[in-house]
Protein backbone atom coordinates (compact mmCIF):
# COMPACT_ATOMS: atom_id res chain seq x y z
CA UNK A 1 125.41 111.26 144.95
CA UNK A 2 125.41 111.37 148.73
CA UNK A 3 121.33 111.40 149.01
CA UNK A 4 118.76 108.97 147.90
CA UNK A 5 116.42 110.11 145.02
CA UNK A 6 113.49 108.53 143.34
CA UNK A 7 111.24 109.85 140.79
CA UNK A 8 107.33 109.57 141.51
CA UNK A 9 104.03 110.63 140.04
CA UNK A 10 101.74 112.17 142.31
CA UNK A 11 97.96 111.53 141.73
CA UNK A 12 97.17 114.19 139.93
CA UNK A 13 99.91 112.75 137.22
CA UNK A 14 102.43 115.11 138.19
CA UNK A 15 106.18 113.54 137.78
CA UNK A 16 108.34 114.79 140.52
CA UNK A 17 111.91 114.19 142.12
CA UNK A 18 111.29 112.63 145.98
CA UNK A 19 114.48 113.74 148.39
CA UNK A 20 115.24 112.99 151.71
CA UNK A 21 113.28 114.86 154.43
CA UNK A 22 116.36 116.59 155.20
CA UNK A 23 116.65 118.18 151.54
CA UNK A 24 112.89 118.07 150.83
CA UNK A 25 112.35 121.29 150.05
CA UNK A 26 114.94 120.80 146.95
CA UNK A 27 112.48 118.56 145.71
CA UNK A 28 109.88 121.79 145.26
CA UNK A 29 112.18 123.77 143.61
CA UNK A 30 114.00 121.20 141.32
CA UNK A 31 110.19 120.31 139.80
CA UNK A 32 109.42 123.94 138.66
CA UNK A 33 112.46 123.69 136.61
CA UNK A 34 112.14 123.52 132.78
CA UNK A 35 114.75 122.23 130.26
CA UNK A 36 115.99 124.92 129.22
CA UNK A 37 116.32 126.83 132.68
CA UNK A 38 118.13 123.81 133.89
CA UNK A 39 121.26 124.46 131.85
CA UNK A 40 120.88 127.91 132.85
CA UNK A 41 120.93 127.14 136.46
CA UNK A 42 123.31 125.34 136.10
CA UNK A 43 125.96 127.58 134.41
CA UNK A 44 125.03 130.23 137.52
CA UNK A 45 126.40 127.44 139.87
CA UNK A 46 129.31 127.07 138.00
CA UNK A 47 130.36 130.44 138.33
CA UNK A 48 129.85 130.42 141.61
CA UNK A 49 131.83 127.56 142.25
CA UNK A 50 134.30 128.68 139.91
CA UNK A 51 134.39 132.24 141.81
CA UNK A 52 132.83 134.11 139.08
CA UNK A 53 130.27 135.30 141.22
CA UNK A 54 130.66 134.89 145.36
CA UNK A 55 127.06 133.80 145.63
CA UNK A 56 123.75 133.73 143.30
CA UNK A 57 120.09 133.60 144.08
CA UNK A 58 117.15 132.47 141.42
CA UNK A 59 113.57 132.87 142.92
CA UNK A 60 110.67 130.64 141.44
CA UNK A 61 106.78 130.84 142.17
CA UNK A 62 107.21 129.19 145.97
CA UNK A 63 110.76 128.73 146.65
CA UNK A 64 114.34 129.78 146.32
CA UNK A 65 117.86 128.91 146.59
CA UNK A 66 120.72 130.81 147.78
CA UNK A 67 123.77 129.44 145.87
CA UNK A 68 127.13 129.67 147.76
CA UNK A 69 130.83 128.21 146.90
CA UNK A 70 130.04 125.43 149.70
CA UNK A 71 126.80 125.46 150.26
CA UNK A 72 123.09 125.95 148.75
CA UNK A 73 120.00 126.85 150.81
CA UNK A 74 116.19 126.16 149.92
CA UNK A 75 113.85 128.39 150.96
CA UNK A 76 110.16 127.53 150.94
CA UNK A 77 107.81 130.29 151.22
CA UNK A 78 104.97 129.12 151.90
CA UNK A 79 105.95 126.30 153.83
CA UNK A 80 103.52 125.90 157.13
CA UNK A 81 105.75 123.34 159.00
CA UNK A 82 108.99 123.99 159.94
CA UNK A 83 111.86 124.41 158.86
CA UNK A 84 111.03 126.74 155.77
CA UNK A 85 114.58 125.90 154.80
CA UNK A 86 117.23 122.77 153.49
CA UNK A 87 120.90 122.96 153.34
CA UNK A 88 123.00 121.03 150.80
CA UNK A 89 126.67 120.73 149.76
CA UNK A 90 127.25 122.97 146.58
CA UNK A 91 127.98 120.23 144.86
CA UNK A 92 125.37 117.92 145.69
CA UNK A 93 122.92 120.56 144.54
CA UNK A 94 124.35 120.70 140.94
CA UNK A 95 124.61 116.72 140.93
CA UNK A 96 120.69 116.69 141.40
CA UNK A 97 120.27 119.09 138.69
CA UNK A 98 122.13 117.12 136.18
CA UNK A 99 119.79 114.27 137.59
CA UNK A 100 116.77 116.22 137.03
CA UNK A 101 118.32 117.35 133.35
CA UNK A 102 118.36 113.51 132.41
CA UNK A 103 115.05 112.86 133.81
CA UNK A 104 112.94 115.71 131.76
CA UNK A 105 112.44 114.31 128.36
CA UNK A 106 111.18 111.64 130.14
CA UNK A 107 108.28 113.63 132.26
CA UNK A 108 107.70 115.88 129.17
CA UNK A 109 107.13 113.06 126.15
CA UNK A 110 104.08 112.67 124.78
């Protein structure tokens, strides 16, 4: 994994992944993601990277990613501050997502 991660709970006991400033807005989009959207997500990068599909894009309550062979962009829509959007390596992406996929029985136990 080429960026730092950490896992944090936010005050209002909300578990979240914490990126690099460069790749926050990753870090919004990979926390409204379920278990079992996860593996779905990441099956759609897979095909993209396998050239099943030349790009995908999933849309989720305030952000989006365009998925490309090489790279992934994060769109925040709601952002106020620039930039409204992250780029990261293709790869990188579905490495955090596999991350995140580890780290959700975790947030979700009782």
């Amino acid at each position: 994994m080429r960026y730092s991660y950490e896992f944090k709970e936010d005050p209002f006991g909300d578990f979240g992944i914490v990126l690099p400033e460069e790749i926050s807005i990753f870090s919004d989009f990979i926390q409204d993601i379920s278990t079992e959207e996860v593996d779905e997500y990441i099956g759609y990068i897979k095909k993209v990277l396998e050239g099943g599909y030349g790009d995908f894009e999933i849309t989720l309550n305030t952000t989006s990613v365009k998925i490309k062979k090489d790279v992934t962009i994060a769109e925040h829509h709601y952002r106020i501050d620039e930039p409204s959007e992250n780029k990261i390596e293709t790869e990188e992406f579905i490495e955090l997502l596999l991350i995140w996929r580890e780290k959700i029985p975790e947030i979700f136990k009782d």
